[in-house]
C-alpha atoms as a PDB file:
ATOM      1  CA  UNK A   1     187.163  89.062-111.969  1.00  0.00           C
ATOM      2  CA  UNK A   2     185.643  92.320-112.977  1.00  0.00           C
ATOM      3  CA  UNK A   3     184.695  90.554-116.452  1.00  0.00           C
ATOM      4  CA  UNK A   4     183.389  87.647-114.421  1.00  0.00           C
ATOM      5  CA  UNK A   5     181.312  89.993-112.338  1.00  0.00           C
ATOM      6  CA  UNK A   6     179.897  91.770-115.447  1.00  0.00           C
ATOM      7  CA  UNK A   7     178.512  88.661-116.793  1.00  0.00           C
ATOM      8  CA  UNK A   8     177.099  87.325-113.677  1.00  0.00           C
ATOM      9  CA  UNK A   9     175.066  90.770-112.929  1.00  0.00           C
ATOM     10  CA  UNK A  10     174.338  90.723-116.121  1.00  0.00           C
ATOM     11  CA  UNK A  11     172.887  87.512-116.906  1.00  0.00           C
ATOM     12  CA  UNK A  12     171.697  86.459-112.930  1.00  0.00           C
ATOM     13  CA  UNK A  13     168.165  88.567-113.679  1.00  0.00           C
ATOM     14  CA  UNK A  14     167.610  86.255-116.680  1.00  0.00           C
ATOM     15  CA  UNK A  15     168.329  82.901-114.343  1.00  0.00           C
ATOM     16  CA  UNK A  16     166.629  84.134-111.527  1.00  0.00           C
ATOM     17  CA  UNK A  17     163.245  84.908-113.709  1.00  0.00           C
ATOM     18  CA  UNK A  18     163.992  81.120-115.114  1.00  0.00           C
ATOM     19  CA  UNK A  19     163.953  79.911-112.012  1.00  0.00           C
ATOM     20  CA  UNK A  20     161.368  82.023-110.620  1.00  0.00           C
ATOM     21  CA  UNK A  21     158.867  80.580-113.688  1.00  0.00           C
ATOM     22  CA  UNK A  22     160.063  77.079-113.330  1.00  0.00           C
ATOM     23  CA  UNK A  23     158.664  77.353-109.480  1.00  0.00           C
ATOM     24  CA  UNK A  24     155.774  79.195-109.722  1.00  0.00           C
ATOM     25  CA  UNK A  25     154.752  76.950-112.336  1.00  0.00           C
ATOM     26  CA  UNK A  26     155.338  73.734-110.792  1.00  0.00           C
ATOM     27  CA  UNK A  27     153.340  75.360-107.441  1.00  0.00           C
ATOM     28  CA  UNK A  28     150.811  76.414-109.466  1.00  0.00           C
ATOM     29  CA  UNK A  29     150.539  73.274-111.548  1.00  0.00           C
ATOM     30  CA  UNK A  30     149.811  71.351-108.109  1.00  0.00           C
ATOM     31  CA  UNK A  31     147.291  73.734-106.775  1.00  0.00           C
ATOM     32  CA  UNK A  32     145.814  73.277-110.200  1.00  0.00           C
ATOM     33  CA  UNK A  33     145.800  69.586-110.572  1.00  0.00           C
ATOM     34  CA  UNK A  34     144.713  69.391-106.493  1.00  0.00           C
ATOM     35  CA  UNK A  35     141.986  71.361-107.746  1.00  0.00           C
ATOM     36  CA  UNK A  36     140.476  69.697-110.949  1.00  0.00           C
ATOM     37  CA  UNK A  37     140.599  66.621-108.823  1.00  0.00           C
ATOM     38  CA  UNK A  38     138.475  67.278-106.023  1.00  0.00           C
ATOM     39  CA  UNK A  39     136.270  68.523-108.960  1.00  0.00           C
ATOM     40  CA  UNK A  40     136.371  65.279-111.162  1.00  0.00           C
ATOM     41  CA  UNK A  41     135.938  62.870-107.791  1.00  0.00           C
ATOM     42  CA  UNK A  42     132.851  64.619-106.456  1.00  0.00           C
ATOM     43  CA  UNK A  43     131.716  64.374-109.930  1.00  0.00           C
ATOM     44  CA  UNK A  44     131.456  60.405-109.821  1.00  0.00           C
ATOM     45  CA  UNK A  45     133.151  59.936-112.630  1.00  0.00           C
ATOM     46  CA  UNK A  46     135.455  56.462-113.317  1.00  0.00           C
ATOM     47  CA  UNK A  47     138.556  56.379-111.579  1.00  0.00           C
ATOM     48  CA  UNK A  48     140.112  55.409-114.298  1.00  0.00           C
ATOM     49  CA  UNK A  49     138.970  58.297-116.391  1.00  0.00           C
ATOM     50  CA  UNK A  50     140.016  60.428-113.603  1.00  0.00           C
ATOM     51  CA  UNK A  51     143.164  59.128-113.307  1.00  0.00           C
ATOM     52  CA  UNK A  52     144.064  59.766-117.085  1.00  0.00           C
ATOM     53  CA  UNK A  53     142.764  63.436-117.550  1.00  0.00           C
ATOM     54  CA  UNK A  54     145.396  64.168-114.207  1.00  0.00           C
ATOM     55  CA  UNK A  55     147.804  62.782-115.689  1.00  0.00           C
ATOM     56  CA  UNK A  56     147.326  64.293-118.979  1.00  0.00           C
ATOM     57  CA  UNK A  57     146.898  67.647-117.559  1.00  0.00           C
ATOM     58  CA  UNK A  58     149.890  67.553-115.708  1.00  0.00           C
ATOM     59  CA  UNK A  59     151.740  66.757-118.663  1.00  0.00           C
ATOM     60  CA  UNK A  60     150.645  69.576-120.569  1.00  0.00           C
ATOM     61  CA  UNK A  61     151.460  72.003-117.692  1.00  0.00           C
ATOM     62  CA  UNK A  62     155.132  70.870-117.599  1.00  0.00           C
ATOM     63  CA  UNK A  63     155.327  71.476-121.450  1.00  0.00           C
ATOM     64  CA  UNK A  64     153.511  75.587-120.891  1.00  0.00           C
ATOM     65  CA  UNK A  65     155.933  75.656-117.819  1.00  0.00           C
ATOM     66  CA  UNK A  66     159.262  74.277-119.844  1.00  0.00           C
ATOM     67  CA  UNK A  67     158.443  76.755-122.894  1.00  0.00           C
ATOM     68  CA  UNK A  68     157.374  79.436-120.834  1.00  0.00           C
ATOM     69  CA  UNK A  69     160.708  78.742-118.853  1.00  0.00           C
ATOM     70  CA  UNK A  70     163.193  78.564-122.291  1.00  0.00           C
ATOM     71  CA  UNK A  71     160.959  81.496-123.323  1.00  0.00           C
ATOM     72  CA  UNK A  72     162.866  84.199-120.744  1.00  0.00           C
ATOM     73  CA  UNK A  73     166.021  83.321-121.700  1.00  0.00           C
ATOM     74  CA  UNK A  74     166.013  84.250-125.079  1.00  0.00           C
ATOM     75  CA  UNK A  75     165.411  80.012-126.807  1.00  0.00           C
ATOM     76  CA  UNK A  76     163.582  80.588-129.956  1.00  0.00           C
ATOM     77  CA  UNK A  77     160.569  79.137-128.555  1.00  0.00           C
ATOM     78  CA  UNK A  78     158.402  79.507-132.039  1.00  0.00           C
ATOM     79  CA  UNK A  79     160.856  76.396-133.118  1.00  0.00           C
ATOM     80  CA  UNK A  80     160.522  74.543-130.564  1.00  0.00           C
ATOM     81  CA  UNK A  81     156.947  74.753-130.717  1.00  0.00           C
ATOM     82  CA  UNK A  82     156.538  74.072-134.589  1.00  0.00           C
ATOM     83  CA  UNK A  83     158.925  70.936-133.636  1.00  0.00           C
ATOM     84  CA  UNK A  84     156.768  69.483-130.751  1.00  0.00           C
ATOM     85  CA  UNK A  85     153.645  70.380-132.538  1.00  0.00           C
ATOM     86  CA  UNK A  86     154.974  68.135-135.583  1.00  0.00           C
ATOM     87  CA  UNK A  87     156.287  65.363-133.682  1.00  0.00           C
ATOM     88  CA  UNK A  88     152.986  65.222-132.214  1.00  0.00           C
ATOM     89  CA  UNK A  89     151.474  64.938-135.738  1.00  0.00           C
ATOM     90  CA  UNK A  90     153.425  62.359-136.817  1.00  0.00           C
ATOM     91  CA  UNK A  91     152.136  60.555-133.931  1.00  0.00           C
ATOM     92  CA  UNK A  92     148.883  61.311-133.840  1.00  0.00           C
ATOM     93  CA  UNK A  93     148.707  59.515-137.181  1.00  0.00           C
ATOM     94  CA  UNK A  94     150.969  56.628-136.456  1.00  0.00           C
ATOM     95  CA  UNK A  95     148.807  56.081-133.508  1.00  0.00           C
ATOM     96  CA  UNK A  96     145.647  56.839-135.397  1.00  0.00           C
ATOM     97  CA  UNK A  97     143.598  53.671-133.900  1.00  0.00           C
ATOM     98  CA  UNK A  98     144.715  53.729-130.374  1.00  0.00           C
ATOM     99  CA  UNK A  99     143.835  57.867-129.978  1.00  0.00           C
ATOM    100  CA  UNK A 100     140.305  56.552-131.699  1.00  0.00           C
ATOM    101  CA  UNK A 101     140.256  54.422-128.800  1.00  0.00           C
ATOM    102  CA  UNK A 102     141.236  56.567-126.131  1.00  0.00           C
ATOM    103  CA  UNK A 103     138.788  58.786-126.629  1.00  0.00           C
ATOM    104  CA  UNK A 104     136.468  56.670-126.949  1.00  0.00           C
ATOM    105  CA  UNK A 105     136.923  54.997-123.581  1.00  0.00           C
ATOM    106  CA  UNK A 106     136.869  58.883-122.065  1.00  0.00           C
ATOM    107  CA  UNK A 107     133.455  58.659-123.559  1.00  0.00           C
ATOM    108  CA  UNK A 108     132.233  55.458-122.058  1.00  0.00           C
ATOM    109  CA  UNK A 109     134.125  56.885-118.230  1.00  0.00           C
ATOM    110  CA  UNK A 110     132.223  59.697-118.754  1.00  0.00           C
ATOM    111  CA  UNK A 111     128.951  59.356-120.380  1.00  0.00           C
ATOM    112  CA  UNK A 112     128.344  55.935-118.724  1.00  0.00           C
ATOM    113  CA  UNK A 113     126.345  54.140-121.444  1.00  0.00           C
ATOM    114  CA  UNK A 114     127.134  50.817-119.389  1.00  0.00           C
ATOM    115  CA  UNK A 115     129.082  49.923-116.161  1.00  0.00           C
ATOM    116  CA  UNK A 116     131.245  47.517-114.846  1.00  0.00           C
ATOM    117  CA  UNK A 117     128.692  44.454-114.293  1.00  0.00           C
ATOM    118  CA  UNK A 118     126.274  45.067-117.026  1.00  0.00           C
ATOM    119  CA  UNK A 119     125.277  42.643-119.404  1.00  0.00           C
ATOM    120  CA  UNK A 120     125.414  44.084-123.183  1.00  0.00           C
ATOM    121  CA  UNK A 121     124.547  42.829-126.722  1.00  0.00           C
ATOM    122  CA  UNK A 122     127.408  43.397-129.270  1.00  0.00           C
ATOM    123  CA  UNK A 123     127.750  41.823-132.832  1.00  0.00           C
ATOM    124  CA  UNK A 124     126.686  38.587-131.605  1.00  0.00           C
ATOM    125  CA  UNK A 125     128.720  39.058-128.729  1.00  0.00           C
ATOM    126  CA  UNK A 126     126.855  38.645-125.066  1.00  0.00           C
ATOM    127  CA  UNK A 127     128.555  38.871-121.869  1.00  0.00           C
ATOM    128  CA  UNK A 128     129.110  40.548-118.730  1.00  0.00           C
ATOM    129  CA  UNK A 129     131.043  44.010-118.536  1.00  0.00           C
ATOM    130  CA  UNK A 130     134.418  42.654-116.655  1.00  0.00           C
ATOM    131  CA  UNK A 131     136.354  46.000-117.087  1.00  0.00           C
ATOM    132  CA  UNK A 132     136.404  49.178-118.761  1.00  0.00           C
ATOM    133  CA  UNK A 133     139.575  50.461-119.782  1.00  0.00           C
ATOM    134  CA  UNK A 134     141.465  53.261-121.091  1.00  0.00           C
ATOM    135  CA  UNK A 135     141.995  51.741-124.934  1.00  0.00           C
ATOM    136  CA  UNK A 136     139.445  48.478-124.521  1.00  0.00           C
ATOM    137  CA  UNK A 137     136.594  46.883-122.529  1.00  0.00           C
ATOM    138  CA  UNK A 138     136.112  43.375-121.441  1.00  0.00           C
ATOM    139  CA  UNK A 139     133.200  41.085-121.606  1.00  0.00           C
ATOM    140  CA  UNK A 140     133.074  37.919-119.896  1.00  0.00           C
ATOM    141  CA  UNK A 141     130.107  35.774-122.439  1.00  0.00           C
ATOM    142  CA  UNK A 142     127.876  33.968-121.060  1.00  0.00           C
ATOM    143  CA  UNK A 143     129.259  30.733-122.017  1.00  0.00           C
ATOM    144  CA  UNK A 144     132.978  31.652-119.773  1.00  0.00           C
ATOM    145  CA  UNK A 145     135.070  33.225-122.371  1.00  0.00           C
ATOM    146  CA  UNK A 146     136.536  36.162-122.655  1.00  0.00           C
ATOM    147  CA  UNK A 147     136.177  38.742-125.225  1.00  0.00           C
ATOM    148  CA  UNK A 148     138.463  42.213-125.503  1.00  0.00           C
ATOM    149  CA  UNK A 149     136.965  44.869-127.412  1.00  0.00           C
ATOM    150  CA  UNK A 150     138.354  48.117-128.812  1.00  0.00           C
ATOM    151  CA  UNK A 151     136.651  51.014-127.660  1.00  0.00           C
ATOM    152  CA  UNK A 152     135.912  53.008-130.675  1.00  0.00           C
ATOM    153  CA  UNK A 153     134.035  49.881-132.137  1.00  0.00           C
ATOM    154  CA  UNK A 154     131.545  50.500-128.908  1.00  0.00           C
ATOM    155  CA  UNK A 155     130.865  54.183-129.274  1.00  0.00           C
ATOM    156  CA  UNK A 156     129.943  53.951-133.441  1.00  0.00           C
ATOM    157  CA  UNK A 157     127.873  50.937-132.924  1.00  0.00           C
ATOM    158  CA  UNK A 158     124.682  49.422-131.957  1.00  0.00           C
ATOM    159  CA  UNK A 159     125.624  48.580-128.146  1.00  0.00           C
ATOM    160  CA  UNK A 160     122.143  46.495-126.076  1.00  0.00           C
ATOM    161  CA  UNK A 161     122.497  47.668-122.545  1.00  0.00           C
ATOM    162  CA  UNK A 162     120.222  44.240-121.182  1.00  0.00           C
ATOM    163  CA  UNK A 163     120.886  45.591-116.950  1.00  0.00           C
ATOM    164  CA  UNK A 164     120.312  49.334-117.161  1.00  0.00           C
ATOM    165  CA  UNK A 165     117.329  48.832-116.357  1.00  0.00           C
ATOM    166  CA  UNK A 166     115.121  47.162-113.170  1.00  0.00           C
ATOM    167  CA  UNK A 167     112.438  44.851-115.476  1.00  0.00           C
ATOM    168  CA  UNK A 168     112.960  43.455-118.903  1.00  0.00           C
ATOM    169  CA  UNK A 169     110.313  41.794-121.168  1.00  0.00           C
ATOM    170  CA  UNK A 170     110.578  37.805-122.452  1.00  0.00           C
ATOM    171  CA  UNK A 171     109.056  37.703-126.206  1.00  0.00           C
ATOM    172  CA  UNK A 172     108.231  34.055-126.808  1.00  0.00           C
ATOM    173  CA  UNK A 173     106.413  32.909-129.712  1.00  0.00           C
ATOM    174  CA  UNK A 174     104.432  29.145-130.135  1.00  0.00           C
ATOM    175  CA  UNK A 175     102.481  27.859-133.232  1.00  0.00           C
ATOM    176  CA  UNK A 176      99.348  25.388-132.360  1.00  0.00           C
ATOM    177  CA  UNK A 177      96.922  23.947-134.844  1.00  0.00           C
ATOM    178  CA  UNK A 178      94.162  25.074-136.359  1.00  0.00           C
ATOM    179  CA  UNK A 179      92.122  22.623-134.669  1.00  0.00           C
ATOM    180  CA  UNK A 180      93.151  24.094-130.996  1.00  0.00           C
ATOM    181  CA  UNK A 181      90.643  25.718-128.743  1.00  0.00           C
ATOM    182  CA  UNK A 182      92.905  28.730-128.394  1.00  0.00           C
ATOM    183  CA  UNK A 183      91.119  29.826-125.396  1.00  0.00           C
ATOM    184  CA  UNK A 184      92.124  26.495-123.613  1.00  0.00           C
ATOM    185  CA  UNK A 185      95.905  27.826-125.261  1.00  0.00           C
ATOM    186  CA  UNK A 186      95.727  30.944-123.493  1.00  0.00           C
ATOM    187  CA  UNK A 187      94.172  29.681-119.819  1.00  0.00           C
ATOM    188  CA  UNK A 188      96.976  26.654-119.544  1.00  0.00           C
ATOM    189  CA  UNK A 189      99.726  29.422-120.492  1.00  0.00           C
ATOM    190  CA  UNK A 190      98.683  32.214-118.211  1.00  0.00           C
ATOM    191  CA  UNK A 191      98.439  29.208-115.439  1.00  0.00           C
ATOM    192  CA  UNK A 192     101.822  27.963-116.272  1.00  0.00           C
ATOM    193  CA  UNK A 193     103.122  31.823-115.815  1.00  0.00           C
ATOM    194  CA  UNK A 194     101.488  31.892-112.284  1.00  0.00           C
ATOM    195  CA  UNK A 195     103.770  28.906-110.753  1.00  0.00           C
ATOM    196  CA  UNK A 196     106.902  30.819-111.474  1.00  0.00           C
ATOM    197  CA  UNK A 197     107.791  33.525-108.702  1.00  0.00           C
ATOM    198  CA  UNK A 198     110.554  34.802-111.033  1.00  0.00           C
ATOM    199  CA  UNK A 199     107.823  35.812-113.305  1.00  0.00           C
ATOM    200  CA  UNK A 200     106.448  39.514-112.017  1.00  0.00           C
ATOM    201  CA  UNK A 201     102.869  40.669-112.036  1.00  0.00           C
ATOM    202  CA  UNK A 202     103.164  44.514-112.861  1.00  0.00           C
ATOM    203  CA  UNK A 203     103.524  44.503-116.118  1.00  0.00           C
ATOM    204  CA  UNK A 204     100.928  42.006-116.386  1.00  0.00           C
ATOM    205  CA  UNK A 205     101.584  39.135-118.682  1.00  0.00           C
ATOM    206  CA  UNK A 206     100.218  38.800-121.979  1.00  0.00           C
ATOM    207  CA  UNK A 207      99.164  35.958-124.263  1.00  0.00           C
ATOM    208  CA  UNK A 208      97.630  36.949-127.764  1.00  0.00           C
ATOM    209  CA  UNK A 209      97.300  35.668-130.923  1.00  0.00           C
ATOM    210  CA  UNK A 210      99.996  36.710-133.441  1.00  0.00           C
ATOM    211  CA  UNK A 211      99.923  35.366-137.393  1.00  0.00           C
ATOM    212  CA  UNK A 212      97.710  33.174-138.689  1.00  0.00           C
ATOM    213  CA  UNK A 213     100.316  31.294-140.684  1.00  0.00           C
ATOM    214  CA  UNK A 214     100.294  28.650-143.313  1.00  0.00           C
ATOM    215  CA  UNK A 215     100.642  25.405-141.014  1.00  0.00           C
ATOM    216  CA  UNK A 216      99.155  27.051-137.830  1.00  0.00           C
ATOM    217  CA  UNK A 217      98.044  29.893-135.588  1.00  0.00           C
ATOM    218  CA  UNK A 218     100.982  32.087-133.795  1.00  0.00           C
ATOM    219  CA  UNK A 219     101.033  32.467-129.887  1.00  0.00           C
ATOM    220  CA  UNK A 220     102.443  35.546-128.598  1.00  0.00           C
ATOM    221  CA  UNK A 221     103.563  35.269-124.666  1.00  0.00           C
ATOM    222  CA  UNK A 222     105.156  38.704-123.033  1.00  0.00           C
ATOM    223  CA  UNK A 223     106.309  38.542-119.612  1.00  0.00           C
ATOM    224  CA  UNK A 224     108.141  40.203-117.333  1.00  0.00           C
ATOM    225  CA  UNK A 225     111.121  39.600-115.306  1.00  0.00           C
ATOM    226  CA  UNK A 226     114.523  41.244-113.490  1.00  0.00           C
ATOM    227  CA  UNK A 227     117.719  41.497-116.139  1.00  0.00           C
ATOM    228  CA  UNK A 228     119.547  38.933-113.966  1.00  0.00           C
ATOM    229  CA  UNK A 229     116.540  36.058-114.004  1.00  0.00           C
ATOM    230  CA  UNK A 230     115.599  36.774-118.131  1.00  0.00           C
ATOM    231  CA  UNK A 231     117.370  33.436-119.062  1.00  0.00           C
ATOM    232  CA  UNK A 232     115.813  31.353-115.977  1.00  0.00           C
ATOM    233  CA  UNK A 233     112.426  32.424-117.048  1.00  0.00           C
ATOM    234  CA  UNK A 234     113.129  32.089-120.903  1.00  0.00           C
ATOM    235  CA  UNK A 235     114.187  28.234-120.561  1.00  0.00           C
ATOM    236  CA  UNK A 236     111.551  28.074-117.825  1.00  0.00           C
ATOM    237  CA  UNK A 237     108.894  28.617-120.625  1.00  0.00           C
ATOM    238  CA  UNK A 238     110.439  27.086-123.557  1.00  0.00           C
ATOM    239  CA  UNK A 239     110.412  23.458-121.914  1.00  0.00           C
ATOM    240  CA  UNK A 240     107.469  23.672-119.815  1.00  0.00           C
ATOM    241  CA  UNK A 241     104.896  24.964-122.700  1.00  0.00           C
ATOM    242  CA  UNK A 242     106.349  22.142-124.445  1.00  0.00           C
ATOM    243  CA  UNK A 243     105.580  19.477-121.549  1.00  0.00           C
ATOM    244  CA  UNK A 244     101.822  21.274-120.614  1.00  0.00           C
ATOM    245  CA  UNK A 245     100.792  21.116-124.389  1.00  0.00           C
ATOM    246  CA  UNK A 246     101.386  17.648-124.675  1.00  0.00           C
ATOM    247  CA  UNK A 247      99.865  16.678-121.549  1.00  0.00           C
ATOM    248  CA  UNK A 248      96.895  18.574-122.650  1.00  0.00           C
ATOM    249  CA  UNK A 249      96.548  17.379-126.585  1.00  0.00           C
ATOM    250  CA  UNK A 250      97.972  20.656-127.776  1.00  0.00           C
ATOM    251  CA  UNK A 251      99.248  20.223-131.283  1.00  0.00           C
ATOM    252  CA  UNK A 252     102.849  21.690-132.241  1.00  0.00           C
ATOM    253  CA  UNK A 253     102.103  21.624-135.833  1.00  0.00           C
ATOM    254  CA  UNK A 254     105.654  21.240-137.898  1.00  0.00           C
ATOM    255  CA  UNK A 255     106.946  21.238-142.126  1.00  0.00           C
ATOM    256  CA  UNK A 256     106.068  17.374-143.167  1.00  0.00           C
ATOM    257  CA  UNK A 257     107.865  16.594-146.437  1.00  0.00           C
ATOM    258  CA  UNK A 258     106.131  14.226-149.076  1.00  0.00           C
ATOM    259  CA  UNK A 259     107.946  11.560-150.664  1.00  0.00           C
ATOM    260  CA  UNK A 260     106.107  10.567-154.262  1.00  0.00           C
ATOM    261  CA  UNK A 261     107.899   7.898-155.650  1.00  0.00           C
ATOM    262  CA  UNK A 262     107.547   8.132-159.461  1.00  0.00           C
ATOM    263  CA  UNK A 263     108.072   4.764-161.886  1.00  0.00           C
END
């Protein structure tokens, strides 16, 4: 018993202080994570985003607490650390793409570059933002499918944000003969533009003359309408130039191919 005693007085300081770190750390961690997240949500920042960064916090205050913990009672800790910190290389590379992606999606949480119900431009791709997550976002097209894309392809390339903004501009280009009054072009255009409501004043249209090329003269029409009502007013024009040039003798000059047939 006396033996027993000797090794329990000796060795009940070292599991006490073990204890005593495991506890304080795991208070501590809480006060800390309670913390950074009434930080993060008055920030406005993604849920999502907020969600991972507690969650990866937390994680990394267990491991300090855990080695911290092994640490007072004499476990080589400089081991165990060279072990984790390989482990953690090896998958770091075997998860190479998927960390790309991660951190790429912290970027779009964070940064914002687009939002949930935003319609972008990507590679040919052009849709409505469905959901931004973690690894990948989703785009519903305009013509109902639905695309996933990584991340990391969205932060290191060319990304067209078509909603961030209130207005956005309609380029449409028409070619009419050379034997057009162009000033006749310009007045049936500008009245066609005034029986669309869709169609806003400030920015002021604008109808000019572009190229002068080899079959006929180029007409440049720039108007100006809300993200959500571009495609409305883009067909609007297409078809209705089309219909008020004919009805008016406008000529729509086109490529005529010549036929010689040689004996």
């Amino acid at each position: 018993m006396e033996k027993i005693n000797e090794i329990f007085i000796e060795v009940m300081p070292t599991v006490l202080m073990f204890i005593a770190v495991i506890v304080i750390g795991l208070v501590a961690s809480k006060l800390i994570i309670r913390l950074l997240k009434n930080i993060l949500t008055k920030t406005n920042i993604d849920h999502t985003a907020v969600t991972f960064v507690l969650s990866f916090v937390k994680v990394l205050l267990y491991i300090i607490i855990a080695i911290t913990a092994l640490a007072t009672i004499g476990v080589n800790v400089a081991s165990l650390i060279t072990a984790v910190g390989a482990a953690a290389l090896t998958a770091g590379l075997a998860l190479q793409d998927s960390l790309s992606n991660l951190a790429s999606g912290m970027i779009i949480l964070l940064n914002k570059p687009f939002v949930a119900g935003d319609i972008l431009e990507f590679e040919g791709i052009k849709g409505r933002v469905e959901n931004i997550k973690i690894f990948f976002t989703t785009i519903h097209t305009l013509d109902n499918k639905t695309v996933t894309i990584p991340n990391s392809r969205l932060t290191s390339n060319n990304v067209v944000n078509c909603t961030m903004v209130d207005k956005r501009r309609v380029d449409l280009k028409y070619t009419i003969s050379y034997d057009d009054d162009i000033s006749k072009v310009k007045g049936l255009i500008y009245t066609l533009i005034s029986t669309n409501d869709k169609i806003m004043n400030e920015p002021e249209p604008a109808v000019h003359v572009g190229e002068h090329l080899d079959s006929g003269v180029e007409i440049i029409v720039m108007v100006w309408t809300t993200p959500d009502d571009y495609y409305d007013v883009y067909y609007f024009m297409q078809e209705n130039v089309k219909l008020v040039f004919d009805e008016n003798g406008i000529t729509i000059p086109y490529p005529h191919v010549v036929v010689k047939n040689q004996k």
